[in-house]
N, C-alpha and C. Protein backbone atom coordinates (compact mmCIF):
# COMPACT_ATOMS: atom_id res chain seq x y z
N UNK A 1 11.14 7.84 8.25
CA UNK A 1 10.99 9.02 7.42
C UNK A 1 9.49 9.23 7.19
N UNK A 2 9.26 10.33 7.60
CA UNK A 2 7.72 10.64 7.55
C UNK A 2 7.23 10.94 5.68
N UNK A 3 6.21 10.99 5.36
CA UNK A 3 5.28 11.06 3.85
C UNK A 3 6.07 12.46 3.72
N UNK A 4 5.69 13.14 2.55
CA UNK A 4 5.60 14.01 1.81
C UNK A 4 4.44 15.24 2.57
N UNK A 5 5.09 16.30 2.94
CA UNK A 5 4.36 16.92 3.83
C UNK A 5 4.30 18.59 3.00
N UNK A 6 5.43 19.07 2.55
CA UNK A 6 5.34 20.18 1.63
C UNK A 6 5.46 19.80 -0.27
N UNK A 7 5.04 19.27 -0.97
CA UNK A 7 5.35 19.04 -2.32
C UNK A 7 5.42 20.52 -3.27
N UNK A 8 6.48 20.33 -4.00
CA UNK A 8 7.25 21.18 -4.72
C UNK A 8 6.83 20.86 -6.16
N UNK A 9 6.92 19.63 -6.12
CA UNK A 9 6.20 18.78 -7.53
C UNK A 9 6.07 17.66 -8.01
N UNK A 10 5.41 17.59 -8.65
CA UNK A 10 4.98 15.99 -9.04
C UNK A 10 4.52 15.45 -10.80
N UNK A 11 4.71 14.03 -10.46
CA UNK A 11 4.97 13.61 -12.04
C UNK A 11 4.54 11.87 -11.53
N UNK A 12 3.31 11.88 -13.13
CA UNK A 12 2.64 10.94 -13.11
C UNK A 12 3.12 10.06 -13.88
N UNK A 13 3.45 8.51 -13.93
CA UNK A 13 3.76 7.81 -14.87
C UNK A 13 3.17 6.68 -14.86
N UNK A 14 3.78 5.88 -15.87
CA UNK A 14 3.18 4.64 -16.16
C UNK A 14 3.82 3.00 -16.29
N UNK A 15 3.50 2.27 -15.48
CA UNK A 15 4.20 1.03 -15.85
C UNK A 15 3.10 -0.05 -15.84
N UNK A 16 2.79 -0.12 -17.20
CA UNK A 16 2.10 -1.07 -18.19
C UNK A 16 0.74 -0.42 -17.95
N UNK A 17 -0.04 -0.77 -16.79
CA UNK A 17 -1.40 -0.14 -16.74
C UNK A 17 -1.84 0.71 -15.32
N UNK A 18 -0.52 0.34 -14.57
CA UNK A 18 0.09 0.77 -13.48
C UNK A 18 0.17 2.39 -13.25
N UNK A 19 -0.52 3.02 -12.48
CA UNK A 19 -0.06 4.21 -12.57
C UNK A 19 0.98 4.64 -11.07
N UNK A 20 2.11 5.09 -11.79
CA UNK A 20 3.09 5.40 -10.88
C UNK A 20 3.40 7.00 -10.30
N UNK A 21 2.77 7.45 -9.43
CA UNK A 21 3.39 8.87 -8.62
C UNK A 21 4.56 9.12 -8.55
N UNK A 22 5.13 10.43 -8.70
CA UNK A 22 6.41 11.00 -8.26
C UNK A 22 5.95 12.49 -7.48
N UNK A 23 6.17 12.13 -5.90
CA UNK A 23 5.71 13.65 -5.65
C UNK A 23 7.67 14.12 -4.61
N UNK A 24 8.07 14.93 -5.23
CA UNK A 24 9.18 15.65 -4.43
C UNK A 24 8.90 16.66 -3.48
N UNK A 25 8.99 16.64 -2.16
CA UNK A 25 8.68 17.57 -1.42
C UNK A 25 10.18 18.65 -1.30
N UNK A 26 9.54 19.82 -0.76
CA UNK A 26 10.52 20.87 -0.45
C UNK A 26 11.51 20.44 0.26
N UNK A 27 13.05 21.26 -0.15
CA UNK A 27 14.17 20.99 0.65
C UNK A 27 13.91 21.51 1.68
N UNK A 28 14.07 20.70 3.09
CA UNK A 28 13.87 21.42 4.56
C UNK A 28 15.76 21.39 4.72
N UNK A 29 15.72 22.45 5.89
CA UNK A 29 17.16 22.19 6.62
C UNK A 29 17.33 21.05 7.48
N UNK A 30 18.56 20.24 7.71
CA UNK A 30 18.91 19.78 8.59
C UNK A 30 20.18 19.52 8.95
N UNK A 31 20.80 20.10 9.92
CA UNK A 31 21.77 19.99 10.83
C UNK A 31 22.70 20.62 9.86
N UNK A 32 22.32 21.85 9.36
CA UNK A 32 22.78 22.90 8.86
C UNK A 32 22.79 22.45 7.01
N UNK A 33 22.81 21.43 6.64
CA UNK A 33 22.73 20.57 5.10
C UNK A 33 21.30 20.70 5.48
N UNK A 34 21.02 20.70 3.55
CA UNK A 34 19.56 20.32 3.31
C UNK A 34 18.59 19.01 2.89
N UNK A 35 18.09 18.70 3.55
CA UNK A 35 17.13 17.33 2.62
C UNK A 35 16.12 17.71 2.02
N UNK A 36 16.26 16.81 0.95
CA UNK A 36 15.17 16.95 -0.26
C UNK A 36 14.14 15.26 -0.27
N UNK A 37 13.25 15.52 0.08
CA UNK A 37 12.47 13.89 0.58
C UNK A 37 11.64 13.74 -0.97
N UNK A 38 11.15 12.66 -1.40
CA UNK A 38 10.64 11.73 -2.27
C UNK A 38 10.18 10.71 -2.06
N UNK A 39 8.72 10.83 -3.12
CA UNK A 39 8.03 9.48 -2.82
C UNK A 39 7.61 9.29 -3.92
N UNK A 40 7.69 7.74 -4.07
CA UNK A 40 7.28 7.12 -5.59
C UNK A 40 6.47 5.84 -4.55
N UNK A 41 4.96 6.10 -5.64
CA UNK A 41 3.85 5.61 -5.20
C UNK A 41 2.88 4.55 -6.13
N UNK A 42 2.79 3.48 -5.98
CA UNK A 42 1.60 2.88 -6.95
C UNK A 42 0.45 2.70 -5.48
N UNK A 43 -1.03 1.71 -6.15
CA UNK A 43 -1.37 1.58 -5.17
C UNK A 43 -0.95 0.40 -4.40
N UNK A 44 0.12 -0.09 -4.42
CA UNK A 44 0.20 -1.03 -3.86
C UNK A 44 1.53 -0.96 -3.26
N UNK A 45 3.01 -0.22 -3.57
CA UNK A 45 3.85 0.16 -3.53
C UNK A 45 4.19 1.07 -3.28
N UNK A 46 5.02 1.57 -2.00
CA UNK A 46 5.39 3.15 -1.99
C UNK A 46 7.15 2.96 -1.36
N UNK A 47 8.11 3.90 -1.95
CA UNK A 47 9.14 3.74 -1.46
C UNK A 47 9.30 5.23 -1.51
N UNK A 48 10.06 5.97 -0.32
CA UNK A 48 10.34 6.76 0.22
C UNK A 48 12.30 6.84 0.35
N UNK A 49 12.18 8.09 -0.82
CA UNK A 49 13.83 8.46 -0.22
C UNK A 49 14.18 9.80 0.02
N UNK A 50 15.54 9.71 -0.35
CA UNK A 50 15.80 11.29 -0.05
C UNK A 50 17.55 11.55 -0.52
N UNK A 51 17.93 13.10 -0.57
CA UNK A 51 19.29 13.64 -1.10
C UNK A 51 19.61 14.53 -0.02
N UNK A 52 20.87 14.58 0.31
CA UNK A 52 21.33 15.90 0.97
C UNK A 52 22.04 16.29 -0.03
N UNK A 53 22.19 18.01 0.59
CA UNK A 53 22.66 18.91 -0.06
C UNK A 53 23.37 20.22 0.83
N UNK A 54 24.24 20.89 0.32
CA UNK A 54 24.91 21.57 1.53
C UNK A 54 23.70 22.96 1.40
N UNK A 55 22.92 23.07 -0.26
CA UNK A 55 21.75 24.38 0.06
C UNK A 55 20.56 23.60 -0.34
N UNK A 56 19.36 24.65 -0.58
CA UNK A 56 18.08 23.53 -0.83
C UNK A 56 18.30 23.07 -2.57
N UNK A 57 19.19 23.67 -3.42
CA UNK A 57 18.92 23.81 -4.97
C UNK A 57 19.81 22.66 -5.28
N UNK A 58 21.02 22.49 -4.50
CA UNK A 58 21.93 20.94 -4.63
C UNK A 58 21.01 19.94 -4.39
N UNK A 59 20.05 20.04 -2.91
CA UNK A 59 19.79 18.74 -2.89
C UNK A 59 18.23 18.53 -3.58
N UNK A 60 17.94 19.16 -4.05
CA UNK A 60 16.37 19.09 -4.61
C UNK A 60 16.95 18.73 -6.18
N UNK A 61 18.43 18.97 -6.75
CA UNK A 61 19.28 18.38 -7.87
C UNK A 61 19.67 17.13 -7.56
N UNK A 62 20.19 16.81 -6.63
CA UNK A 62 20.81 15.08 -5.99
C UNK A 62 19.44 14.14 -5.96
N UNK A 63 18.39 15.07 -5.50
CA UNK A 63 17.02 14.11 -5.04
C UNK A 63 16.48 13.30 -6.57
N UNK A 64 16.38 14.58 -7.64
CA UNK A 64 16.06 14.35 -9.26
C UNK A 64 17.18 13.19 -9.60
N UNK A 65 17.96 13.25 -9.42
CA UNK A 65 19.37 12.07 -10.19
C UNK A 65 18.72 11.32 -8.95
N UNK A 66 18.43 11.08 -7.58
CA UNK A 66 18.28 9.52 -7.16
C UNK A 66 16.74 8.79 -7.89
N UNK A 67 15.83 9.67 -8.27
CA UNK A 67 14.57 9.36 -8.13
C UNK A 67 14.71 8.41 -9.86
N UNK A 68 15.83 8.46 -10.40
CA UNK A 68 15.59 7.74 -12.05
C UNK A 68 16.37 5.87 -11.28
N UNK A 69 17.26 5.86 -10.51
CA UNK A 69 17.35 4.60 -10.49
C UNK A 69 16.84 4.31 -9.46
N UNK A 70 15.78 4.45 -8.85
CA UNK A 70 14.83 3.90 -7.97
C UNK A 70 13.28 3.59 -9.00
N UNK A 71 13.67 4.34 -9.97
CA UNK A 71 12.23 4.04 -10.53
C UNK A 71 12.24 3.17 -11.34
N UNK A 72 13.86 3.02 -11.86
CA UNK A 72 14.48 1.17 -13.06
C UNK A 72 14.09 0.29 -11.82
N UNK A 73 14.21 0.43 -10.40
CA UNK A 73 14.36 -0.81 -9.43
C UNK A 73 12.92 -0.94 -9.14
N UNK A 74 12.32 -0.04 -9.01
CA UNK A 74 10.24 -0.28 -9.15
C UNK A 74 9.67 -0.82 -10.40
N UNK A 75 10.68 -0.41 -11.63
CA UNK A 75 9.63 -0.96 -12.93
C UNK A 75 10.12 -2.65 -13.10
N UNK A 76 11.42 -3.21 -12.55
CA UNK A 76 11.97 -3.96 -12.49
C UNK A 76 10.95 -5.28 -11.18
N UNK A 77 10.51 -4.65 -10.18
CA UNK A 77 10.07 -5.34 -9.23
C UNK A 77 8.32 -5.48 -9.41
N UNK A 78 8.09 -4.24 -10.40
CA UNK A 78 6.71 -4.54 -10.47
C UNK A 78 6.58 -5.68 -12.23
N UNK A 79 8.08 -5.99 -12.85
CA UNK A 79 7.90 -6.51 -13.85
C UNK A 79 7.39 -5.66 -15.11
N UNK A 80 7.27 -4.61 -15.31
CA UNK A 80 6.72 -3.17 -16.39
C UNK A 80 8.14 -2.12 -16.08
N UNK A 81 8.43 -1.49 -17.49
CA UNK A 81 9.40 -0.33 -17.63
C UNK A 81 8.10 0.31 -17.05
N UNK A 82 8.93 1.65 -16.32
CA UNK A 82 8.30 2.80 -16.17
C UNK A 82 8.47 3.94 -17.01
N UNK A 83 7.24 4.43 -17.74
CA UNK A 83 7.62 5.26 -18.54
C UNK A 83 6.71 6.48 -18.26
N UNK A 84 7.23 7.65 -19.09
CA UNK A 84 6.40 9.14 -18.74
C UNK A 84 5.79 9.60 -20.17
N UNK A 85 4.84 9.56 -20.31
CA UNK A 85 4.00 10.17 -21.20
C UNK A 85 3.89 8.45 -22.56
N UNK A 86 4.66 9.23 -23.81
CA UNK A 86 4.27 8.18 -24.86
C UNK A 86 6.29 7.87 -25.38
N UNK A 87 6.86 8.23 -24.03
CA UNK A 87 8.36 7.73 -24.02
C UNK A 87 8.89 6.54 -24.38
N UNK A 88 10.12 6.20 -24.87
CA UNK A 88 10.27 4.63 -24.93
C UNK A 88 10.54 3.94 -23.92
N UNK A 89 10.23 2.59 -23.68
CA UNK A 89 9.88 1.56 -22.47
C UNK A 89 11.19 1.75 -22.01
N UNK A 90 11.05 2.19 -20.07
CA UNK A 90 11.92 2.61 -19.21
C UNK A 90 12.46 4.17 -19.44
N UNK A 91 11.98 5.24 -20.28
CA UNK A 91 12.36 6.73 -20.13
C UNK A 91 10.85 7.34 -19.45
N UNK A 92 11.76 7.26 -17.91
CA UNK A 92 10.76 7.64 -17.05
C UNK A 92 10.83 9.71 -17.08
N UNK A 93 11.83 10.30 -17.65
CA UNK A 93 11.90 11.51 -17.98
C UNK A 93 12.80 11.99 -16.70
N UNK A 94 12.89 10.78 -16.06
CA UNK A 94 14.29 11.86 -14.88
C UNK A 94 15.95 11.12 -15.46
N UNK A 95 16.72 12.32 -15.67
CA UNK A 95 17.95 12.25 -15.88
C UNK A 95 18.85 12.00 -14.95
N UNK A 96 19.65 10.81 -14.98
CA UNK A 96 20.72 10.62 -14.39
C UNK A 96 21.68 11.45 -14.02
């Protein structure tokens, strides 16, 4: 899976002193369903996923609900909740 090539948007966070990226790129088509790609970034860490969707607005919705328990399994592996702004420890601000 290639980087983040069109971004739609992005969201900066924090785990402990750690600063953690969220950049969502645009839903492209594929094989008539859409993917919605994601990358969550420290400097030392980057994991790359993604949602299908049968249009671009489902899966750029499926991509938001995968990107909160990938980011418990990053704040978990880097040992720090990930949090967004002055949230409580682990409300990274994406909803399940």
């Amino acid at each position: 899976m290639s980087d983040i090539q069109a971004p739609v948007a992005q969201r900066t966070l924090l785990a402990g002193n750690t600063v953690v990226a969220v950049t969502i790129n645009r839903p492209e088509q594929d094989e008539g369903d859409y993917r919605c790609r994601y990358l969550l970034e420290t400097g030392q860490k980057k994991r790359l996923g993604y949602a299908m969707g049968v249009d671009g607005v489902q899966a750029l919705q499926l991509a938001m609900a995968r990107i909160n328990p990938d980011l418990l399994a990053m704040g978990e592996e880097l040992g720090v909740p990930i949090n967004w702004i002055d949230n409580a420890a682990g409300d990274n601000g994406f909803i399940t």
